[in-house]
N, C-alpha and C. Protein backbone atom coordinates (compact mmCIF):
# COMPACT_ATOMS: atom_id res chain seq x y z
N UNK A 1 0.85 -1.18 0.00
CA UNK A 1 0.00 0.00 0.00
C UNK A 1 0.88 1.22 0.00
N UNK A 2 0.88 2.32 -1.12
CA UNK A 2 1.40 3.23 -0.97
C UNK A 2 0.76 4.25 -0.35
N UNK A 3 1.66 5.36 -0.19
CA UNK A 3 1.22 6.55 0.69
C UNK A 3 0.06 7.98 -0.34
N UNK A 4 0.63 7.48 -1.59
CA UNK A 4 0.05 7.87 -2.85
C UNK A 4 -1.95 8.18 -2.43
N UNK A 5 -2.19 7.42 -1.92
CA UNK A 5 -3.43 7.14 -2.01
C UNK A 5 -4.51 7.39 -1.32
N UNK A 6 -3.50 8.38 -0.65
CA UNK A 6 -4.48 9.24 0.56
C UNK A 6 -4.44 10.78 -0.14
N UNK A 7 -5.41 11.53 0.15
CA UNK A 7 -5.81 12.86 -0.44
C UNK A 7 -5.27 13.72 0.20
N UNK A 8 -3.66 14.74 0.23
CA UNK A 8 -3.54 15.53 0.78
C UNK A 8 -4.36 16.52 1.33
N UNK A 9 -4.57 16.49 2.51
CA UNK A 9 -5.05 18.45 3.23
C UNK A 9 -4.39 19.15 3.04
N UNK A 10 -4.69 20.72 2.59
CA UNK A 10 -3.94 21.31 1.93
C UNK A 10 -3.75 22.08 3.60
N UNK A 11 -2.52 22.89 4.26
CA UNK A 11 -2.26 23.38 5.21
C UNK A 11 -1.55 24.28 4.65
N UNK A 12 -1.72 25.37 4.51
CA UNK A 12 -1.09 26.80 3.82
C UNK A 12 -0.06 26.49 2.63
N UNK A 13 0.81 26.64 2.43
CA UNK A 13 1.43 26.15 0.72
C UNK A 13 1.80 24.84 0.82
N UNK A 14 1.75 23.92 1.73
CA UNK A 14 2.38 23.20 1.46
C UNK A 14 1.20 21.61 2.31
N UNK A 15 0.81 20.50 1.76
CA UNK A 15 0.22 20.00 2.42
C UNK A 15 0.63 19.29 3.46
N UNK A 16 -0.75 18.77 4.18
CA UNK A 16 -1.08 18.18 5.35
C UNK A 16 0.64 16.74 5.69
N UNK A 17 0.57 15.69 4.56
CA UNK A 17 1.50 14.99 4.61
C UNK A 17 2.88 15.30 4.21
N UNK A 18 3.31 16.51 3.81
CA UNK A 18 4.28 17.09 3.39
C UNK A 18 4.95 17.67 4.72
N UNK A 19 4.04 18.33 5.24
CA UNK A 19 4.45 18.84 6.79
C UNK A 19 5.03 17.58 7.72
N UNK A 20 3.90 16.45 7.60
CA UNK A 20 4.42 15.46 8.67
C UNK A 20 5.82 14.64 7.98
N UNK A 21 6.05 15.03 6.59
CA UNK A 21 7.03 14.30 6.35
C UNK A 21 8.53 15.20 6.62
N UNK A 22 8.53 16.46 7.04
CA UNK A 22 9.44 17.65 7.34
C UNK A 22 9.12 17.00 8.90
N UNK A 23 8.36 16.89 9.47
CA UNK A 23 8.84 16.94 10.84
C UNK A 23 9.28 15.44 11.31
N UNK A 24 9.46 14.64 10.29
CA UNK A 24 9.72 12.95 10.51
C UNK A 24 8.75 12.47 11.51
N UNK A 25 7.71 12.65 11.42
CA UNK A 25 7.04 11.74 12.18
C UNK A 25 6.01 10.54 10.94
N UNK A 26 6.16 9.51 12.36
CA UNK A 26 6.24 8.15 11.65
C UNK A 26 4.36 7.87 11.14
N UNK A 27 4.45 7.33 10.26
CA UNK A 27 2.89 6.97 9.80
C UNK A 27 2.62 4.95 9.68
N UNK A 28 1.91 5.32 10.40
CA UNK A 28 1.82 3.56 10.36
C UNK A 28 0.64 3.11 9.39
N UNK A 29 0.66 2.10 8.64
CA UNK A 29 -0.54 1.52 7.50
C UNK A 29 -1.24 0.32 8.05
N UNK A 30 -1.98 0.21 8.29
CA UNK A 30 -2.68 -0.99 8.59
C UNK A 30 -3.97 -1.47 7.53
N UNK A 31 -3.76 -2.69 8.21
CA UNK A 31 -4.52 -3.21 7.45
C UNK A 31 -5.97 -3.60 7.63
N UNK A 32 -7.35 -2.45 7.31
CA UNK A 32 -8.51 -2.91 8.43
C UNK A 32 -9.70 -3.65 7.66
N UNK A 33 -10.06 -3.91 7.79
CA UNK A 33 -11.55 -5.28 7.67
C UNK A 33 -11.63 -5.52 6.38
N UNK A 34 -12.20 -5.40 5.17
CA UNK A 34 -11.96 -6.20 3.88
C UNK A 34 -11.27 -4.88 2.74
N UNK A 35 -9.85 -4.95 2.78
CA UNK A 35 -8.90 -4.21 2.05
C UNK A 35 -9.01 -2.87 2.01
N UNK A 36 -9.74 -2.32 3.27
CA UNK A 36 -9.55 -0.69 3.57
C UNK A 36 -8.40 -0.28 4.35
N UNK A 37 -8.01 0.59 4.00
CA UNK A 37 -6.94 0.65 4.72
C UNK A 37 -6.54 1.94 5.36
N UNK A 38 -6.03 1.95 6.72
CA UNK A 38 -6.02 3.23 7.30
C UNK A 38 -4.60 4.10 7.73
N UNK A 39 -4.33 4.93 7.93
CA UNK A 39 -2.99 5.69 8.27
C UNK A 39 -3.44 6.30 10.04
N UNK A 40 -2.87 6.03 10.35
CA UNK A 40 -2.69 6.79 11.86
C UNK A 40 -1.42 7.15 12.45
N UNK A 41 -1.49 8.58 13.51
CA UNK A 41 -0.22 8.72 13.84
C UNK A 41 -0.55 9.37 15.15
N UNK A 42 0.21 9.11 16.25
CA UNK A 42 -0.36 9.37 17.27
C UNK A 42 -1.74 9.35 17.88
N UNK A 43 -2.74 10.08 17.85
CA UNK A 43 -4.12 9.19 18.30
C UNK A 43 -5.23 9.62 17.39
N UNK A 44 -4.27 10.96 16.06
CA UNK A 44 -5.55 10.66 14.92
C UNK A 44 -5.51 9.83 13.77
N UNK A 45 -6.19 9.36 13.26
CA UNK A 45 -6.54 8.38 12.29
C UNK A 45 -7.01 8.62 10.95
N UNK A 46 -6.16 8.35 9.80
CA UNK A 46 -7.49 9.01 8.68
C UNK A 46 -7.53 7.09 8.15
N UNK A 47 -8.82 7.06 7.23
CA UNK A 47 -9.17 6.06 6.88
C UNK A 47 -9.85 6.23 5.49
N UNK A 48 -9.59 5.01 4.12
CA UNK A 48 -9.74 5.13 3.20
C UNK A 48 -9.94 4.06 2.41
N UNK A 49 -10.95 4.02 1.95
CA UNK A 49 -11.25 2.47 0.98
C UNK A 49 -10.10 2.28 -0.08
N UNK A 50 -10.90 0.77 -0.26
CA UNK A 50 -9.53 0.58 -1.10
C UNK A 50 -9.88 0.98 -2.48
N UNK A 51 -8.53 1.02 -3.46
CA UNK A 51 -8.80 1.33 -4.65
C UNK A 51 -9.32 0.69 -6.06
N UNK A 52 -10.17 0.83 -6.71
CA UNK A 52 -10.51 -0.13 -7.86
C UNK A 52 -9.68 0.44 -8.72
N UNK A 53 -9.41 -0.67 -10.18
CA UNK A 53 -9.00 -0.08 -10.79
C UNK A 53 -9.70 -1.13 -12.53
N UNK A 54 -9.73 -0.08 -13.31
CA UNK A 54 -10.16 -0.60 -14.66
C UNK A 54 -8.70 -1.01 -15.31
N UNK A 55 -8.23 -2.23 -16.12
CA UNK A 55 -7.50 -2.55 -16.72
C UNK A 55 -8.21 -2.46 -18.15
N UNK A 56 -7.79 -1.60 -19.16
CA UNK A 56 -8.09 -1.76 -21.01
C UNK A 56 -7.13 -2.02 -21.70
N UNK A 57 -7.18 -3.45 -22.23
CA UNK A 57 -6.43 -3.87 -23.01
C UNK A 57 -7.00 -3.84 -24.74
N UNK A 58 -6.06 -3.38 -25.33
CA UNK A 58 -6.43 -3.08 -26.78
C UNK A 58 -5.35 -4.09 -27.39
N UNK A 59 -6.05 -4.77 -28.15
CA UNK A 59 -5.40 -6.25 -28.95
C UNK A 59 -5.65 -5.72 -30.92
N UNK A 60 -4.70 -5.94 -31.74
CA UNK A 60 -4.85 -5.90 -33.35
C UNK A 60 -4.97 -7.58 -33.26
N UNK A 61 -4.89 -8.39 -32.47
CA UNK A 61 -5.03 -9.53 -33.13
C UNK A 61 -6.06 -10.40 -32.55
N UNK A 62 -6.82 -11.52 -32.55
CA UNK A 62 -7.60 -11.76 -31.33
C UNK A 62 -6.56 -12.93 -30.39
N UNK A 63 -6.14 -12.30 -29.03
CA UNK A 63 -5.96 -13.13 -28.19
C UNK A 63 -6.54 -13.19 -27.29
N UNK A 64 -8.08 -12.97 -27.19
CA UNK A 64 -8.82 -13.11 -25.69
C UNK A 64 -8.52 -14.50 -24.92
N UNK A 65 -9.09 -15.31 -26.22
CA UNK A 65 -9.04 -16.65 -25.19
C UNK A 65 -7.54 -17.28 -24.44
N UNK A 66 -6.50 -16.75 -24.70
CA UNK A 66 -5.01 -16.86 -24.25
C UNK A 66 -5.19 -16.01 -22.79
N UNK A 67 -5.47 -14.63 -23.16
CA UNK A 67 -5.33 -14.13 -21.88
C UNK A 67 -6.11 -14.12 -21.26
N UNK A 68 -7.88 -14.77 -21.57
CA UNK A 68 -8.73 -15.08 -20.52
C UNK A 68 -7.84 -16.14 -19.94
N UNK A 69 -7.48 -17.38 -20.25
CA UNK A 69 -7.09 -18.26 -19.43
C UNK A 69 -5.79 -17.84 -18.50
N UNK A 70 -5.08 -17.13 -19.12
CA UNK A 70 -3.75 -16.88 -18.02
C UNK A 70 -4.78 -15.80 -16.55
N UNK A 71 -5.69 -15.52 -17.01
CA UNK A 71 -6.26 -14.01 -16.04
C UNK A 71 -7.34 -15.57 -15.19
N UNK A 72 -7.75 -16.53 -15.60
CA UNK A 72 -8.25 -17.87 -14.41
C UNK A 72 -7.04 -17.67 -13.52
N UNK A 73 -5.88 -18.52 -13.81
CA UNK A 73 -4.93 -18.39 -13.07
C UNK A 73 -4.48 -18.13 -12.32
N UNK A 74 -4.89 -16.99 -12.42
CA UNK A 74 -4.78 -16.20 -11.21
C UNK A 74 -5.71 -15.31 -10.04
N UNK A 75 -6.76 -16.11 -10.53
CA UNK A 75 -8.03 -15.70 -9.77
C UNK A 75 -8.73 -14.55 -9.71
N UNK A 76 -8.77 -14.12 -11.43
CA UNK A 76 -9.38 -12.81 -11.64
C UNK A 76 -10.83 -13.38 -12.08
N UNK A 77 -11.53 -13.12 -11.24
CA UNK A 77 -13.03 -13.37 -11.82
C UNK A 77 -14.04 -13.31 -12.71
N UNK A 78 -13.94 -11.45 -13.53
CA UNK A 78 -14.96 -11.64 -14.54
C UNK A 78 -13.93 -10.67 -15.28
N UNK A 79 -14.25 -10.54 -16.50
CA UNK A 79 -13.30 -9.90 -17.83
C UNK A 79 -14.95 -9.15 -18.77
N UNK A 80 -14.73 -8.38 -19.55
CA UNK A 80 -15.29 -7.96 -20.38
C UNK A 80 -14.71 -8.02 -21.91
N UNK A 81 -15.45 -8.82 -22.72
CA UNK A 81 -14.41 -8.40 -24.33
C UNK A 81 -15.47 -8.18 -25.36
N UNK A 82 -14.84 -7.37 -26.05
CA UNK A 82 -15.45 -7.07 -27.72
C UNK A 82 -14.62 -6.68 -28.27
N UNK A 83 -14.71 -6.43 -29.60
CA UNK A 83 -15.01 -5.99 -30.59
C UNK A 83 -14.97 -4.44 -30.95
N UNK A 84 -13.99 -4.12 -31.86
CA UNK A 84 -13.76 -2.28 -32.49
C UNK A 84 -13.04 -2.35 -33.07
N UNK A 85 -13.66 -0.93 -33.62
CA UNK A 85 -12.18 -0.46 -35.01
C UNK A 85 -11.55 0.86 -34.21
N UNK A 86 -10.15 0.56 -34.98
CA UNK A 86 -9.15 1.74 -34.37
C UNK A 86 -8.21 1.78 -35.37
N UNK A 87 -7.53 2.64 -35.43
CA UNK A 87 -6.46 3.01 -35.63
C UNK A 87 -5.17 3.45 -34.93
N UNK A 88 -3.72 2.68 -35.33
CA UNK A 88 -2.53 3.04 -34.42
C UNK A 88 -1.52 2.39 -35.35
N UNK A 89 -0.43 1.84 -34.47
CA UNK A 89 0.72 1.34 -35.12
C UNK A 89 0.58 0.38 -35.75
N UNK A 90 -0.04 -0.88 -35.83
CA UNK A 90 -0.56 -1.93 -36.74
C UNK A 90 -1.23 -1.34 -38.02
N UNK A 91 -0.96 -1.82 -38.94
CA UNK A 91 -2.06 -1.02 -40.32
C UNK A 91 -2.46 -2.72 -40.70
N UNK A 92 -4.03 -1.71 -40.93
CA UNK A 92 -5.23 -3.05 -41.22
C UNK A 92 -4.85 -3.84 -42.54
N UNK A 93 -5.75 -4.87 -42.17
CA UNK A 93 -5.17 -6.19 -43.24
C UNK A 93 -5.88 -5.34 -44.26
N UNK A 94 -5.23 -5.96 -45.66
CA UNK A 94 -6.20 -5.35 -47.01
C UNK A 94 -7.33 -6.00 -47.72
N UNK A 95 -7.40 -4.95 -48.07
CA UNK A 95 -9.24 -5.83 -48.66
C UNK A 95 -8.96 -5.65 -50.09
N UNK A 96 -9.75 -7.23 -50.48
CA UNK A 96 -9.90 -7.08 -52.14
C UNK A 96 -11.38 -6.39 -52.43
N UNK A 97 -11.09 -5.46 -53.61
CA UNK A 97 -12.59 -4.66 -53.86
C UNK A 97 -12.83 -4.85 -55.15
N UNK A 98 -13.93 -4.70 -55.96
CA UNK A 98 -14.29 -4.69 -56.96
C UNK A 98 -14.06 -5.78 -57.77
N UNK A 99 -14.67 -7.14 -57.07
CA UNK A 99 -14.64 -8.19 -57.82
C UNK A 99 -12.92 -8.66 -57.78
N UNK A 100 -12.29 -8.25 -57.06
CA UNK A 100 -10.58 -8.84 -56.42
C UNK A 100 -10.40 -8.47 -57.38
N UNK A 101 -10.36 -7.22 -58.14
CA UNK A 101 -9.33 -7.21 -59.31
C UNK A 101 -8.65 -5.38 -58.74
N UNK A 102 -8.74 -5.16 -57.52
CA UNK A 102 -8.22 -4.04 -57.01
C UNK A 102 -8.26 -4.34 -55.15
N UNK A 103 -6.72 -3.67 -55.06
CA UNK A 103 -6.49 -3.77 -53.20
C UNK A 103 -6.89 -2.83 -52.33
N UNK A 104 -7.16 -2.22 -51.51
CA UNK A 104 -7.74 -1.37 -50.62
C UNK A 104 -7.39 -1.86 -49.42
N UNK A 105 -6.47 -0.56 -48.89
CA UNK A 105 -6.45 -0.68 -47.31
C UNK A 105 -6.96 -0.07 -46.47
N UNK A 106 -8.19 -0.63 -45.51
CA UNK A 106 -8.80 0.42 -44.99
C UNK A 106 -8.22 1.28 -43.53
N UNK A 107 -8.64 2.41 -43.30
CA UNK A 107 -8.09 3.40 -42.46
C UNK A 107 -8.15 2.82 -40.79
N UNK A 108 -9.21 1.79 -41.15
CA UNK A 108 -9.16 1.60 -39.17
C UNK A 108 -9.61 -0.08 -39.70
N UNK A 109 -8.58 -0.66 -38.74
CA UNK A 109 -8.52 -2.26 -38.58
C UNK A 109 -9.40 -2.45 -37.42
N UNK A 110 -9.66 -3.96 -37.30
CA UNK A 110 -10.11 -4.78 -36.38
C UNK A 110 -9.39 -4.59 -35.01
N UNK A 111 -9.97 -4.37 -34.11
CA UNK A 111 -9.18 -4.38 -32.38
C UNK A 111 -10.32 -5.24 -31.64
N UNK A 112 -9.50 -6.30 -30.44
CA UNK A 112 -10.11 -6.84 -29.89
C UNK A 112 -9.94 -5.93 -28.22
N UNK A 113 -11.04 -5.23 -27.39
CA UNK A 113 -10.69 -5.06 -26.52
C UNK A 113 -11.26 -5.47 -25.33
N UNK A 114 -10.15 -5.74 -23.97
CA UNK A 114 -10.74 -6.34 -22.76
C UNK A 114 -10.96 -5.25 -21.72
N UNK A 115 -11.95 -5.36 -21.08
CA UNK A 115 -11.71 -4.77 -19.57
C UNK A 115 -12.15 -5.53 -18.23
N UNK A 116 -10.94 -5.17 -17.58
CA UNK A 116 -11.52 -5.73 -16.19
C UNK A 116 -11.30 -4.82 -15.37
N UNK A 117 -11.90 -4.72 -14.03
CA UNK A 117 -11.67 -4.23 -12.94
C UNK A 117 -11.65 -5.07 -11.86
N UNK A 118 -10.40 -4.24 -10.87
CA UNK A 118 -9.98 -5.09 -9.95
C UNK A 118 -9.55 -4.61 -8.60
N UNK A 119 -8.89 -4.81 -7.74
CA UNK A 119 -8.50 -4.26 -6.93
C UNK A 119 -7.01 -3.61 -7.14
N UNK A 120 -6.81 -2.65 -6.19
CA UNK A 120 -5.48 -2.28 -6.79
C UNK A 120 -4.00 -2.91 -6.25
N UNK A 121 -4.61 -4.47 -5.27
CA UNK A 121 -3.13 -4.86 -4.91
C UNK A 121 -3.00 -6.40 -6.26
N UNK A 122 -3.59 -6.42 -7.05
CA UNK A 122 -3.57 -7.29 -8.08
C UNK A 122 -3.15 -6.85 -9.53
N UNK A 123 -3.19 -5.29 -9.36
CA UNK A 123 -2.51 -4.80 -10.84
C UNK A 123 -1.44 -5.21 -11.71
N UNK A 124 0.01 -5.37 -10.68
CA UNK A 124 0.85 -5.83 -10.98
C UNK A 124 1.04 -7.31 -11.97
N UNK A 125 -0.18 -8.37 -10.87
CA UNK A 125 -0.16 -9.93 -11.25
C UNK A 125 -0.46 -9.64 -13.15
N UNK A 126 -1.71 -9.06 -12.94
CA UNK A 126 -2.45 -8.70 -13.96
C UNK A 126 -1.59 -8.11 -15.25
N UNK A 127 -1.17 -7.11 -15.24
CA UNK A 127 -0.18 -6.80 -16.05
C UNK A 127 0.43 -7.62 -16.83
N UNK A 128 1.44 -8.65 -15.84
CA UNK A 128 2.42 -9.31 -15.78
C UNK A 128 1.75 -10.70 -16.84
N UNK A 129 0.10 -11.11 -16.49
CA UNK A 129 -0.13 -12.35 -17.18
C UNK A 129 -0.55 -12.15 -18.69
N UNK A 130 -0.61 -10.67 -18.68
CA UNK A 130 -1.66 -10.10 -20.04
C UNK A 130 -0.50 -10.29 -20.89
N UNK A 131 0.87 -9.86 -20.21
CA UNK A 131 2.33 -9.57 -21.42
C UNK A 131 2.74 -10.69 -21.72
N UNK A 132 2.42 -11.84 -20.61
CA UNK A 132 3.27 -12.89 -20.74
C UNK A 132 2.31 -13.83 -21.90
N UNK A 133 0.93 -13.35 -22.27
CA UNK A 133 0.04 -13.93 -22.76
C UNK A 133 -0.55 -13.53 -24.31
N UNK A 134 -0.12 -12.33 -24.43
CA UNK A 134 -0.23 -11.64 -25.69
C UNK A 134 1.12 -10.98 -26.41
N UNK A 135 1.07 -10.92 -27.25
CA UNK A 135 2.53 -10.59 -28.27
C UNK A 135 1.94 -8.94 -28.58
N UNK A 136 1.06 -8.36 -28.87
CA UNK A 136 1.26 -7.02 -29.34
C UNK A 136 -0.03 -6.33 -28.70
N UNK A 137 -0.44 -4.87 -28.69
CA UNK A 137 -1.44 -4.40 -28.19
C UNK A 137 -1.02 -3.49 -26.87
N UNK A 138 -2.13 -2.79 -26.32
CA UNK A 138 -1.63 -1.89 -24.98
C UNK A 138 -2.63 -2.01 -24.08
N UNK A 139 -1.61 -1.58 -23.25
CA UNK A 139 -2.66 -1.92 -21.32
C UNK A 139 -2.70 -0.08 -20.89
N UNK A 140 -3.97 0.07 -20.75
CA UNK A 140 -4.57 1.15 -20.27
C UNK A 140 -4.81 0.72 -18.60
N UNK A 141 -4.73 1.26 -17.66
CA UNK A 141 -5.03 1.61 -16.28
C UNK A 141 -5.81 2.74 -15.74
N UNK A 142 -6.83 3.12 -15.09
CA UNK A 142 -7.81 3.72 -15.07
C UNK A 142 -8.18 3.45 -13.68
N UNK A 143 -8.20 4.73 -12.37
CA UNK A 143 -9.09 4.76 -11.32
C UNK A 143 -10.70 4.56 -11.08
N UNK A 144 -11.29 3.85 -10.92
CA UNK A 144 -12.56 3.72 -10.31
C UNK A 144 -12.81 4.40 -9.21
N UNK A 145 -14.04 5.38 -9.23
CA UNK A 145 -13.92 5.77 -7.74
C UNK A 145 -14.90 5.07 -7.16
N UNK A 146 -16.22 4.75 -7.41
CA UNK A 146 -16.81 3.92 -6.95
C UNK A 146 -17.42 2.96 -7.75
N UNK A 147 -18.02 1.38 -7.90
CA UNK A 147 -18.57 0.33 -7.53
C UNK A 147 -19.61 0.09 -6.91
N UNK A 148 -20.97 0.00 -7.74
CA UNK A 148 -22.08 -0.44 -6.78
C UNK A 148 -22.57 -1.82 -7.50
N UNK A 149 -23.10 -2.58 -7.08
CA UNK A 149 -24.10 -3.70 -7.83
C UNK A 149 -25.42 -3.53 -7.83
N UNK A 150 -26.06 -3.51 -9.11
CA UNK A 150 -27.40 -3.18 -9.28
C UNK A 150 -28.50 -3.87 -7.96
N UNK A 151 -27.87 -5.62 -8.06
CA UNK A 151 -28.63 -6.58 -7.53
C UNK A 151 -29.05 -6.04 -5.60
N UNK A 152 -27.79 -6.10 -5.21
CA UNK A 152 -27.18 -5.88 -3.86
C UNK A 152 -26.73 -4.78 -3.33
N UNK A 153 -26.64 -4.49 -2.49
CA UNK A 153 -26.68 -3.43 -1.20
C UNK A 153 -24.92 -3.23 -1.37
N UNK A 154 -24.05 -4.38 -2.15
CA UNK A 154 -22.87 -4.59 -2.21
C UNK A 154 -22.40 -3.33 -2.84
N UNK A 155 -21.17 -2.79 -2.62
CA UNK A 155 -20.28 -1.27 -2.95
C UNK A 155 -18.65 -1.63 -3.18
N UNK A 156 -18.28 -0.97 -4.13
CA UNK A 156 -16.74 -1.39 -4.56
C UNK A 156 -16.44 -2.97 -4.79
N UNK A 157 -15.14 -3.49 -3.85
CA UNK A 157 -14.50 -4.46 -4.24
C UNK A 157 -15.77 -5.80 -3.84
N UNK A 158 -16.45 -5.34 -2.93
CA UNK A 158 -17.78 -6.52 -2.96
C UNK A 158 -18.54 -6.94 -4.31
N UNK A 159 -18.74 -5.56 -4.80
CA UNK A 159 -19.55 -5.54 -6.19
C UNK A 159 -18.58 -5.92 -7.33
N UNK A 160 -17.43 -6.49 -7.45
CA UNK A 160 -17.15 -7.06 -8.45
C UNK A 160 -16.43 -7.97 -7.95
């Protein structure tokens, strides 16, 4: 858990954790009830859910079913994939037109893209199985601030 992830108070130019880090006093992290996590120092306390995060992976080729299975593995639960056109460093396959007797390359190719969301002490794993699982394409990372489930009363890392 980094220190990143708490919201400075702003205390005249310079903030709230900036001050306590000039006067060296110590900040302890704990770890409280299902992956919230709190900072305290002496007898005040701040406290802060944990973080979601959206993973978007953009594929030119289709490897879902490769990196769905490496993302089992490791006990990522649900994935999202489709289907889009884009344009980037890959240039689209060519098309025969007019009865194949002329080539055409069109301006935006086929992209396969995934998303998941997750917690933010699994980013790393995640990363790590998508590269080891796909040969070309990019990983987008994205804050969630909140998580609800339509069904359930459930909020954030419950709801997914």
């Amino acid at each position: 858990m980094s220190i990143h992830a708490v919201s400075p108070v702003s205390i005249g130019k310079i903030s709230f954790l900036e001050k306590m880090k000039y006067k060296k006093i110590c900040f302890f992290i704990d770890q409280v009830g299902s992956r919230n996590h709190s900072i305290r120092f002496f007898n005040m306390g701040f406290h802060f859910p944990c973080i979601l995060l959206k993973i978007e992976v953009i594929l030119p080729e289709n490897e879902i079913k490769s990196i769905s299975d490496a993302l089992k593995k490791i006990d990522v639960g649900g994935i999202t994939a489709y289907k889009g056109w884009g344009r980037g460093k890959t240039i689209a396959k060519e098309i025969h037109a007019s009865k194949g007797t002329e080539v055409f390359t069109p301006e935006f190719g086929e992209r396969f893209i995934i998303e998941i969301v997750v917690a933010d002490e699994k980013k790393n794993d995640i990363i790590a199985a998508i590269r080891a699982s796909s040969t070309f394409g990019k990983i987008f990372v994205n804050t969630i601030s909140e998580a609800y489930d339509i069904q359930t009363p459930k909020k954030d890392e419950q709801a997914i």
